[in-house]
C-alpha atoms as a PDB file:
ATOM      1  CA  UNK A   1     -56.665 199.011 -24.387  1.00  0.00           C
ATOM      2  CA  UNK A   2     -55.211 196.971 -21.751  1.00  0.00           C
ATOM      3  CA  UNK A   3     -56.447 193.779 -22.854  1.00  0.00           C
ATOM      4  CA  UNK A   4     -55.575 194.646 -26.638  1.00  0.00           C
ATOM      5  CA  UNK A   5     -51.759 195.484 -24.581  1.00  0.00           C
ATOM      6  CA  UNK A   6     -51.654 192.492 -22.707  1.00  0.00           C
ATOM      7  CA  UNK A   7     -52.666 190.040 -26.091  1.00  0.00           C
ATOM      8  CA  UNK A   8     -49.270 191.562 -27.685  1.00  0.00           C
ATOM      9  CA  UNK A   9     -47.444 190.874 -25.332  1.00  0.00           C
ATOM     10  CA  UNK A  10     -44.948 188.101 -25.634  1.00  0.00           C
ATOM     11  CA  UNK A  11     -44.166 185.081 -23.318  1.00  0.00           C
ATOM     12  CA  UNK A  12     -40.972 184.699 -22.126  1.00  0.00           C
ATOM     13  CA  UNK A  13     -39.007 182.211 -19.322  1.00  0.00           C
ATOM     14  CA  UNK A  14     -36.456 183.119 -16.876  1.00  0.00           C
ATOM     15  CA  UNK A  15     -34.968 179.794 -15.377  1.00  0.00           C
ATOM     16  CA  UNK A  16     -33.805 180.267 -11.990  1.00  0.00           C
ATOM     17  CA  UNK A  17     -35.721 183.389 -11.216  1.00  0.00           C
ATOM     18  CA  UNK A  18     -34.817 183.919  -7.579  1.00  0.00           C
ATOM     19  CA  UNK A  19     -31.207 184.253  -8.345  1.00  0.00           C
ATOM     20  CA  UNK A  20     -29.106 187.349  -8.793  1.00  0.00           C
ATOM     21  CA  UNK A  21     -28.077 188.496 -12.510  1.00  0.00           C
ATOM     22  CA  UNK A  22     -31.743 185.915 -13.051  1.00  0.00           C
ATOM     23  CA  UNK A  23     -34.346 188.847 -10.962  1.00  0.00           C
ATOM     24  CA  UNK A  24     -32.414 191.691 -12.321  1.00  0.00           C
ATOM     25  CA  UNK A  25     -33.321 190.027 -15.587  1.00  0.00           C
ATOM     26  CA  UNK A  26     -37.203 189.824 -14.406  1.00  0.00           C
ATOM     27  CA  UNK A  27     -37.197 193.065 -13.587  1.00  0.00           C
ATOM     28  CA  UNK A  28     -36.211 194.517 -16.913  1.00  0.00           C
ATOM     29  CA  UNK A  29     -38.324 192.088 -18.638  1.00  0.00           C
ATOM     30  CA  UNK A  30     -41.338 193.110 -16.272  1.00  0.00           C
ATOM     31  CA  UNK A  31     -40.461 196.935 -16.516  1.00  0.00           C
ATOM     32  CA  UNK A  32     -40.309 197.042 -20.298  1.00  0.00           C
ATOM     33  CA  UNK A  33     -43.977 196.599 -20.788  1.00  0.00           C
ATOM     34  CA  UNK A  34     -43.429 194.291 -23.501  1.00  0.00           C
ATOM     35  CA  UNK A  35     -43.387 190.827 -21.787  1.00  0.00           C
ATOM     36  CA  UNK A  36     -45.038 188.442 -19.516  1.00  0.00           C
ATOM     37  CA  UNK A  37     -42.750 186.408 -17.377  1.00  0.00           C
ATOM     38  CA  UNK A  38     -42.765 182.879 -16.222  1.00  0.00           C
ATOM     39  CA  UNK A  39     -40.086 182.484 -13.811  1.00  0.00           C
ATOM     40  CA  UNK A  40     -39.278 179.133 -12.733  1.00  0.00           C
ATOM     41  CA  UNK A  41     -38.017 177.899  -9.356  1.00  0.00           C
ATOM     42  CA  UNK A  42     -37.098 174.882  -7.472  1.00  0.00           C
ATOM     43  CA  UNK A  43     -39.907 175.903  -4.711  1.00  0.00           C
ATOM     44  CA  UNK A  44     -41.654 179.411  -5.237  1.00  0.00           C
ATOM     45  CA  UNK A  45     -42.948 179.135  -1.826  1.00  0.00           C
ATOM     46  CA  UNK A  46     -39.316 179.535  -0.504  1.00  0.00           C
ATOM     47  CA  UNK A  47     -38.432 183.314   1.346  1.00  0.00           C
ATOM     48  CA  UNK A  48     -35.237 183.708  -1.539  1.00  0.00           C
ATOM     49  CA  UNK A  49     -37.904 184.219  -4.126  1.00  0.00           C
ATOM     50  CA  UNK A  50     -39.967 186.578  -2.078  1.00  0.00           C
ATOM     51  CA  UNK A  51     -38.536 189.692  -3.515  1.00  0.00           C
ATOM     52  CA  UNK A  52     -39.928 188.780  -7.004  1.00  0.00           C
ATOM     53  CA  UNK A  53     -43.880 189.748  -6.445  1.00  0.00           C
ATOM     54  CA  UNK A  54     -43.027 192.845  -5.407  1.00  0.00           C
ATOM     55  CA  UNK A  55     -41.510 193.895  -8.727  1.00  0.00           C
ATOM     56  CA  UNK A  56     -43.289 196.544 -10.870  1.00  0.00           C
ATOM     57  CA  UNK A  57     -46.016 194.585 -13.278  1.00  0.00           C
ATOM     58  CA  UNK A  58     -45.428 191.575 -11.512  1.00  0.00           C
ATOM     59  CA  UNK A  59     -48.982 191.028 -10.021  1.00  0.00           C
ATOM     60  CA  UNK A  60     -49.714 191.110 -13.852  1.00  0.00           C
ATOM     61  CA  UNK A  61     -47.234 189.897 -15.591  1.00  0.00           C
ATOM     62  CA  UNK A  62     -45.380 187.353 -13.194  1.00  0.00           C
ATOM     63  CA  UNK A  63     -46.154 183.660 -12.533  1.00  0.00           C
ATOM     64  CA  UNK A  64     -43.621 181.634 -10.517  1.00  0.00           C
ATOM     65  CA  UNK A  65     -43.665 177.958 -11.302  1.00  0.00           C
ATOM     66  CA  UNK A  66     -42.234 175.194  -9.935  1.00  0.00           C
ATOM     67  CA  UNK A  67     -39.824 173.478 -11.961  1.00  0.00           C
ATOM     68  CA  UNK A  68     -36.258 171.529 -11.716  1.00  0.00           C
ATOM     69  CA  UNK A  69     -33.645 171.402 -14.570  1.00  0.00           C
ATOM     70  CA  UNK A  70     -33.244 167.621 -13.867  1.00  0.00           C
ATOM     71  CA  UNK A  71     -37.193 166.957 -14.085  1.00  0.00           C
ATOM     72  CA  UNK A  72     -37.732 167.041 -17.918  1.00  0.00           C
ATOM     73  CA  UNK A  73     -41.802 167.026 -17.495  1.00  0.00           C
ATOM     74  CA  UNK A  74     -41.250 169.862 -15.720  1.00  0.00           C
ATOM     75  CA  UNK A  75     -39.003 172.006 -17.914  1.00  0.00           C
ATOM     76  CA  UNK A  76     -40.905 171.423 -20.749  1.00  0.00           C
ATOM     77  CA  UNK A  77     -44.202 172.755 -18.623  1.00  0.00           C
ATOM     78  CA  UNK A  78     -42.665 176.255 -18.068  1.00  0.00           C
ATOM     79  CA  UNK A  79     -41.776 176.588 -21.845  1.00  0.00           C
ATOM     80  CA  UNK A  80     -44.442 175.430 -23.308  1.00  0.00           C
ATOM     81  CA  UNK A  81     -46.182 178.490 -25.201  1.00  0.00           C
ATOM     82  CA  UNK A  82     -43.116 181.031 -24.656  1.00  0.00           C
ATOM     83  CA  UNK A  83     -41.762 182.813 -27.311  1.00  0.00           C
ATOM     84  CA  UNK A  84     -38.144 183.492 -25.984  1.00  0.00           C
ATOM     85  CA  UNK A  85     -36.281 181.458 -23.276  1.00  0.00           C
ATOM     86  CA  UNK A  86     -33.727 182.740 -20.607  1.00  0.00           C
ATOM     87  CA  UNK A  87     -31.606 179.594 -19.321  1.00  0.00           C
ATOM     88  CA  UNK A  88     -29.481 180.939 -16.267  1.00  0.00           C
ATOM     89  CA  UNK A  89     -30.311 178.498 -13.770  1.00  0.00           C
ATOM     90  CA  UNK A  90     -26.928 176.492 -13.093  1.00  0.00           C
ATOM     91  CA  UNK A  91     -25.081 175.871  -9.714  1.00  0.00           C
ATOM     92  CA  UNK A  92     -22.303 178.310  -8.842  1.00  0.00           C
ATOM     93  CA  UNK A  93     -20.850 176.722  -6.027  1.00  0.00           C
ATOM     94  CA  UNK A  94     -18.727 178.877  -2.864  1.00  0.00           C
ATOM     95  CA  UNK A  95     -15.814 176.923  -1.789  1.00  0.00           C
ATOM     96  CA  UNK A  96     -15.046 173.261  -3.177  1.00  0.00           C
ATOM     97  CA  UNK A  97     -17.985 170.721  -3.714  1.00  0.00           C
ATOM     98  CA  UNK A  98     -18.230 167.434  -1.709  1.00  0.00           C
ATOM     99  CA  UNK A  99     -19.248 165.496  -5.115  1.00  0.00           C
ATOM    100  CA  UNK A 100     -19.150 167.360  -7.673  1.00  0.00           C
ATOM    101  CA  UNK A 101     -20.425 165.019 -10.344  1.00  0.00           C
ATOM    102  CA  UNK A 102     -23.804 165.207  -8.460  1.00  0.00           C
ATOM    103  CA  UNK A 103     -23.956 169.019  -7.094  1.00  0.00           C
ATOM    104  CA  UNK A 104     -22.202 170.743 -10.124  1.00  0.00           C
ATOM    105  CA  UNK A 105     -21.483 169.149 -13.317  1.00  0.00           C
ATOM    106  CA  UNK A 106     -24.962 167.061 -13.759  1.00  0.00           C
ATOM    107  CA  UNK A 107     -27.135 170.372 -12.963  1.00  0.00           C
ATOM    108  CA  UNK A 108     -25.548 172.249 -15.217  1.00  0.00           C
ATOM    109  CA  UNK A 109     -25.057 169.990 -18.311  1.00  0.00           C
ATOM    110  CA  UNK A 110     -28.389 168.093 -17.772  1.00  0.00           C
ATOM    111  CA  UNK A 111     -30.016 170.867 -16.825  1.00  0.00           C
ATOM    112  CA  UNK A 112     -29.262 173.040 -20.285  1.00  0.00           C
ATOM    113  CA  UNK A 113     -29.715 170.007 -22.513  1.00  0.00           C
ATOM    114  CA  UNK A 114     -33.474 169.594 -21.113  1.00  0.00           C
ATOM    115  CA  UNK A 115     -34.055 173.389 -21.646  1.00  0.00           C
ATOM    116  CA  UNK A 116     -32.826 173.402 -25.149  1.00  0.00           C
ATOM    117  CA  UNK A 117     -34.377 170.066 -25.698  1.00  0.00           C
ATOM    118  CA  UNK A 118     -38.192 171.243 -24.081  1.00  0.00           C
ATOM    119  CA  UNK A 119     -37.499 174.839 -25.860  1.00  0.00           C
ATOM    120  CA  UNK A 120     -37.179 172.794 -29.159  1.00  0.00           C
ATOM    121  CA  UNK A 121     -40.260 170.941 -28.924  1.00  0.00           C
ATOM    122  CA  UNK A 122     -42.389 173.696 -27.833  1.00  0.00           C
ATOM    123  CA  UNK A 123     -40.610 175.630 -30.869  1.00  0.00           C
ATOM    124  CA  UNK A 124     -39.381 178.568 -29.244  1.00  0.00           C
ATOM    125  CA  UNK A 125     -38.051 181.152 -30.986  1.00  0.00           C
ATOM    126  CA  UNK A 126     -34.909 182.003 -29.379  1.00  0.00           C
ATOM    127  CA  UNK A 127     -32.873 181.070 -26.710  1.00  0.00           C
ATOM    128  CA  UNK A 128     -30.147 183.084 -24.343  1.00  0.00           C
ATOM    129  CA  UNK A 129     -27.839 180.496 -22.578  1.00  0.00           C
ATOM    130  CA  UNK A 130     -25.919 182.315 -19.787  1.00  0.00           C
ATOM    131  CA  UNK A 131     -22.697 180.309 -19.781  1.00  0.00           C
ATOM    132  CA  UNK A 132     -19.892 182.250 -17.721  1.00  0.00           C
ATOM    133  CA  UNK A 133     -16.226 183.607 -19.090  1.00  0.00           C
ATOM    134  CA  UNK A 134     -15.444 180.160 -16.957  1.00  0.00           C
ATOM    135  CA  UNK A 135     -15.754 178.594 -19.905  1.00  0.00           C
ATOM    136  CA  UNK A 136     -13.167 181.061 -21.906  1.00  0.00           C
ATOM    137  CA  UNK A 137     -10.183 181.907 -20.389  1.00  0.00           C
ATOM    138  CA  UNK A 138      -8.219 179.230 -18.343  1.00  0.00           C
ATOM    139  CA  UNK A 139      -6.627 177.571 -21.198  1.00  0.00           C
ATOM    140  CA  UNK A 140      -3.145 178.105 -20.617  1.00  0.00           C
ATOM    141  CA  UNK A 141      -2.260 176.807 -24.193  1.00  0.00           C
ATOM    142  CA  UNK A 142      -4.095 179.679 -25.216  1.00  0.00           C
ATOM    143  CA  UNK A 143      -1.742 182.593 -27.163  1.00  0.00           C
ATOM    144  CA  UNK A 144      -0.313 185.407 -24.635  1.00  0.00           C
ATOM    145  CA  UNK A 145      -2.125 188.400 -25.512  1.00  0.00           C
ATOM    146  CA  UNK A 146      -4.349 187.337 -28.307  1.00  0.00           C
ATOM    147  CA  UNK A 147      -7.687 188.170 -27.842  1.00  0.00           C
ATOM    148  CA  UNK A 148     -10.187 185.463 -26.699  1.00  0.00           C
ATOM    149  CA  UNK A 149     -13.565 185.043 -28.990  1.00  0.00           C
ATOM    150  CA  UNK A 150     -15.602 181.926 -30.099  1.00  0.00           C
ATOM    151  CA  UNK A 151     -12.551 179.742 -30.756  1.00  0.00           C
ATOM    152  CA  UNK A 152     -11.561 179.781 -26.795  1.00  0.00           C
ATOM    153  CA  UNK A 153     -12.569 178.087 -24.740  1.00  0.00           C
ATOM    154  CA  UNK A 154     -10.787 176.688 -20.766  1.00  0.00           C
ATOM    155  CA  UNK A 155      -8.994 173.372 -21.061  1.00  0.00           C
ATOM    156  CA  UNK A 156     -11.242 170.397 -20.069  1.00  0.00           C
ATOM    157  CA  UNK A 157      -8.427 168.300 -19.008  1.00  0.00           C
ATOM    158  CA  UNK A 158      -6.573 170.994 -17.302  1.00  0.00           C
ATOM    159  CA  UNK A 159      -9.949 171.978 -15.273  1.00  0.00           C
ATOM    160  CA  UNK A 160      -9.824 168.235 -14.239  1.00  0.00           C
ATOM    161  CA  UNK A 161      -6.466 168.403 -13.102  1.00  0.00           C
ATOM    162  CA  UNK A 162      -7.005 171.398 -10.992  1.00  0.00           C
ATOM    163  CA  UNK A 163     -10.373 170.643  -9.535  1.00  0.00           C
ATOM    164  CA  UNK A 164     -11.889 173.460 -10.699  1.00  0.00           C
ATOM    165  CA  UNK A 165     -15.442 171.873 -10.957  1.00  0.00           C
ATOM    166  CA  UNK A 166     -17.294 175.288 -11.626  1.00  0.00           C
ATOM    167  CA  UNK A 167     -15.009 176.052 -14.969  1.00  0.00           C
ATOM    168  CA  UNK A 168     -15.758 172.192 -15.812  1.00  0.00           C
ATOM    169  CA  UNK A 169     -19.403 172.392 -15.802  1.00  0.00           C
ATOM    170  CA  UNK A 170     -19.307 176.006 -17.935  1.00  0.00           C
ATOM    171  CA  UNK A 171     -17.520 173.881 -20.129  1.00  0.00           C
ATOM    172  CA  UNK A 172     -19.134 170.794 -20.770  1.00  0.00           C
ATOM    173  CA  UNK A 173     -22.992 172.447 -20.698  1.00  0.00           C
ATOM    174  CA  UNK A 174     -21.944 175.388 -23.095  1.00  0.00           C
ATOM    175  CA  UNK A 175     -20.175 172.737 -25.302  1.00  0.00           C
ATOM    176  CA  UNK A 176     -23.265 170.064 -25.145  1.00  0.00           C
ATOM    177  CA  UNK A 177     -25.343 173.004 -25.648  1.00  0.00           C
ATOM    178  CA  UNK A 178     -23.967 174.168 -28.652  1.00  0.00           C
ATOM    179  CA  UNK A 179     -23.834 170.724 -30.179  1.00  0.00           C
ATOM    180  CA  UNK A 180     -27.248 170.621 -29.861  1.00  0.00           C
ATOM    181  CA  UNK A 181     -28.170 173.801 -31.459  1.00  0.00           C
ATOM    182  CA  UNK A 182     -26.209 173.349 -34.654  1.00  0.00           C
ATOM    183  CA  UNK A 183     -27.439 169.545 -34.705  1.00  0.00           C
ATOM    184  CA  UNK A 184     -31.365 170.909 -34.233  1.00  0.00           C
ATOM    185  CA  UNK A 185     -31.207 174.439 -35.550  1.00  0.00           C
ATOM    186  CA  UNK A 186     -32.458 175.917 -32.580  1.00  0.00           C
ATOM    187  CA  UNK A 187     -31.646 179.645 -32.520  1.00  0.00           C
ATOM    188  CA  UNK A 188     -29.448 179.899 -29.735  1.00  0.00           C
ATOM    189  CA  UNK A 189     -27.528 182.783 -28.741  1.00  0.00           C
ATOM    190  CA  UNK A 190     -24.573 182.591 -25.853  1.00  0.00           C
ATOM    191  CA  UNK A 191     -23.336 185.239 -22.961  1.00  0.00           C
ATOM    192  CA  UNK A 192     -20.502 184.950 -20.858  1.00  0.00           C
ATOM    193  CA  UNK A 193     -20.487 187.016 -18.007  1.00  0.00           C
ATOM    194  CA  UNK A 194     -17.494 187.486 -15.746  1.00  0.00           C
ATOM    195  CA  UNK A 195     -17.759 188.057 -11.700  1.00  0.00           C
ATOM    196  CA  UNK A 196     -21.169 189.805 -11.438  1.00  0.00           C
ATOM    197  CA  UNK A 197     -21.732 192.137  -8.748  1.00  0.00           C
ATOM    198  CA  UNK A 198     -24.406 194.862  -7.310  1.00  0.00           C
ATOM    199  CA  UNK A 199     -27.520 195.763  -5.664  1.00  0.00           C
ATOM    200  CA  UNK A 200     -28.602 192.402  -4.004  1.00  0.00           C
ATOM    201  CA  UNK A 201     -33.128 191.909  -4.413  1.00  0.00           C
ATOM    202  CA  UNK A 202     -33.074 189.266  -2.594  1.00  0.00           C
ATOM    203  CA  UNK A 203     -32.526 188.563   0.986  1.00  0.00           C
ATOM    204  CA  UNK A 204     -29.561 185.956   0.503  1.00  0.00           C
ATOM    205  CA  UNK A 205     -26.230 186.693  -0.446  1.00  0.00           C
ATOM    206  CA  UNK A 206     -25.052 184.804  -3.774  1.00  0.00           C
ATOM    207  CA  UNK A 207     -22.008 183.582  -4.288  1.00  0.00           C
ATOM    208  CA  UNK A 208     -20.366 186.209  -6.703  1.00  0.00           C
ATOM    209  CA  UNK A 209     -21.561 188.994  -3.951  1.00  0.00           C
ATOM    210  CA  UNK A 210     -20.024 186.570  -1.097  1.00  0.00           C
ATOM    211  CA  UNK A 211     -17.198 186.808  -3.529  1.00  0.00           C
ATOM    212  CA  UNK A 212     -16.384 190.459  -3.635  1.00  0.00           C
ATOM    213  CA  UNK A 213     -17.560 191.432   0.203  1.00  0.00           C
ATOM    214  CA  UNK A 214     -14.974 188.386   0.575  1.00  0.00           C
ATOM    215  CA  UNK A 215     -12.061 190.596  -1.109  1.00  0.00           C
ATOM    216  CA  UNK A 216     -13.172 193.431   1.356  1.00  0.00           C
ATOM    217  CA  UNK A 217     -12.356 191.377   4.235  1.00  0.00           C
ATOM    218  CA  UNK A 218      -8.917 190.016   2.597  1.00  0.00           C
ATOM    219  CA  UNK A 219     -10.629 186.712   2.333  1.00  0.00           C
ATOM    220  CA  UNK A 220      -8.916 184.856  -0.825  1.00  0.00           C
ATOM    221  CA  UNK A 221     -11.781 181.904  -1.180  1.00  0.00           C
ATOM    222  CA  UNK A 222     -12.110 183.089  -4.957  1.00  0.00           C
ATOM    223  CA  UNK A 223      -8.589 182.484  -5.498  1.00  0.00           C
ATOM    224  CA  UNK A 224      -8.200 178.859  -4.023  1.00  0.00           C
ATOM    225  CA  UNK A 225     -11.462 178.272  -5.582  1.00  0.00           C
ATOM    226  CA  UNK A 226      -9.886 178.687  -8.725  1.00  0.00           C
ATOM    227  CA  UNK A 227      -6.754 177.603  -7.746  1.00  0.00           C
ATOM    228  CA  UNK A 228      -7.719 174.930  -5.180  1.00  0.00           C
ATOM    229  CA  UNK A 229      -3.825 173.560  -4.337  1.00  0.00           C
ATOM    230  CA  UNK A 230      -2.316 176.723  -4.322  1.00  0.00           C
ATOM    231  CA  UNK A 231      -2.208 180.095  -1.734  1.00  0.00           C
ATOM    232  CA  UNK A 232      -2.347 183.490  -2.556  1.00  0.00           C
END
């Protein structure tokens, strides 16, 4: 019975696994019964991705490989074979980055054009991108009160001008990203979170949690973040 279980299951990938919102993903994947996992991870040896094996199933069900978003050959490894991929590796910096070019923007659009490009060799089935409401609402050209949906989306130029890097890369990889579905017909299928917060699995704090224990102490680092030549 088990074997006839595990032969139905399908194979999906979780890029990113050690992160936050990315393990809570693993675990529901995992606890569902319906999936084997393939997280993949800059270095699975590293402590941050410890909490992972524990997981219910995941002795099973789990492999951790090794795998950057910049290193095509190794993108296309992880997916190759899986059924569904979950793309929600992507730098989310704390604070302003030194070069952002190199430690942001590149990641994140490079990055999610070599997962959609490995996911449509290996024809996967279906992709989730997890882009951010970054990429949504600061558009201040944008309507007062109207509703924001597929048509909105934060004003490149204006993210430029304002050095908000993060917004910028949400931008650019979601755009790219979508290009490249409609030009490939890869099923594709986009979420934009806003700040997301709870139980922490792993042992490091991530940057939305850093976020919100910030507002606790009357920090305002998400504020200049956003708003990088301005005070509260």
């Amino acid at each position: 019975m088990e074997e006839t279980a595990a032969a139905a299951r399908s194979t999906v990938c979780v890029t990113g696994a050690g992160g936050f919102l990315a393990s809570w993903l693993v675990k529901l994947l995992l606890s569902s019964g319906r999936y084997a996992v393939r997280g993949t991870a800059r270095d699975p040896g590293d402590g941050k991705n410890a909490h992972l094996m524990p997981l219910e199933n995941a002795g099973e069900r789990l492999q951790l490989l090794k795998a950057d978003m910049l290193d095509y050959g190794s993108v296309a490894s992880a997916v190759a074979g899986c059924e569904g991929v979950f793309h929600v590796a992507s730098p989310v910096p704390y604070g302003q980055p030194s070069n952002p070019e190199a430690d942001v923007i590149a990641p994140a659009v490079t990055g999610t054009l070599n997962v959609l490009k490995a996911c449509y060799e290996a024809k996967v089935k279906r992709v989730v991108l997890v882009s951010s409401v970054a990429a949504v609402f600061n558009n201040p050209k944008w309507p007062k009160g109207k509703a924001f949906d597929e048509d909105s989306w934060s004003d490149e130029d204006y993210c430029r001008k304002n050095e908000e890097w993060y917004l910028l890369s949400k931008i650019l990889s979601e755009r790219e990203a979508s290009a490249y579905a409609a030009k490939t017909g890869l099923d594709m299928v986009t979420i934009c979170p806003s700040l997301v917060i709870g139980p922490l699995m792993q042992s490091t704090l991530n940057t939305s949690v850093k976020i919100f224990l910030d507002y606790i102490k009357g920090i305002w680092t998400i504020y200049l973040q956003f708003n990088p030549n301005k005070g509260p």
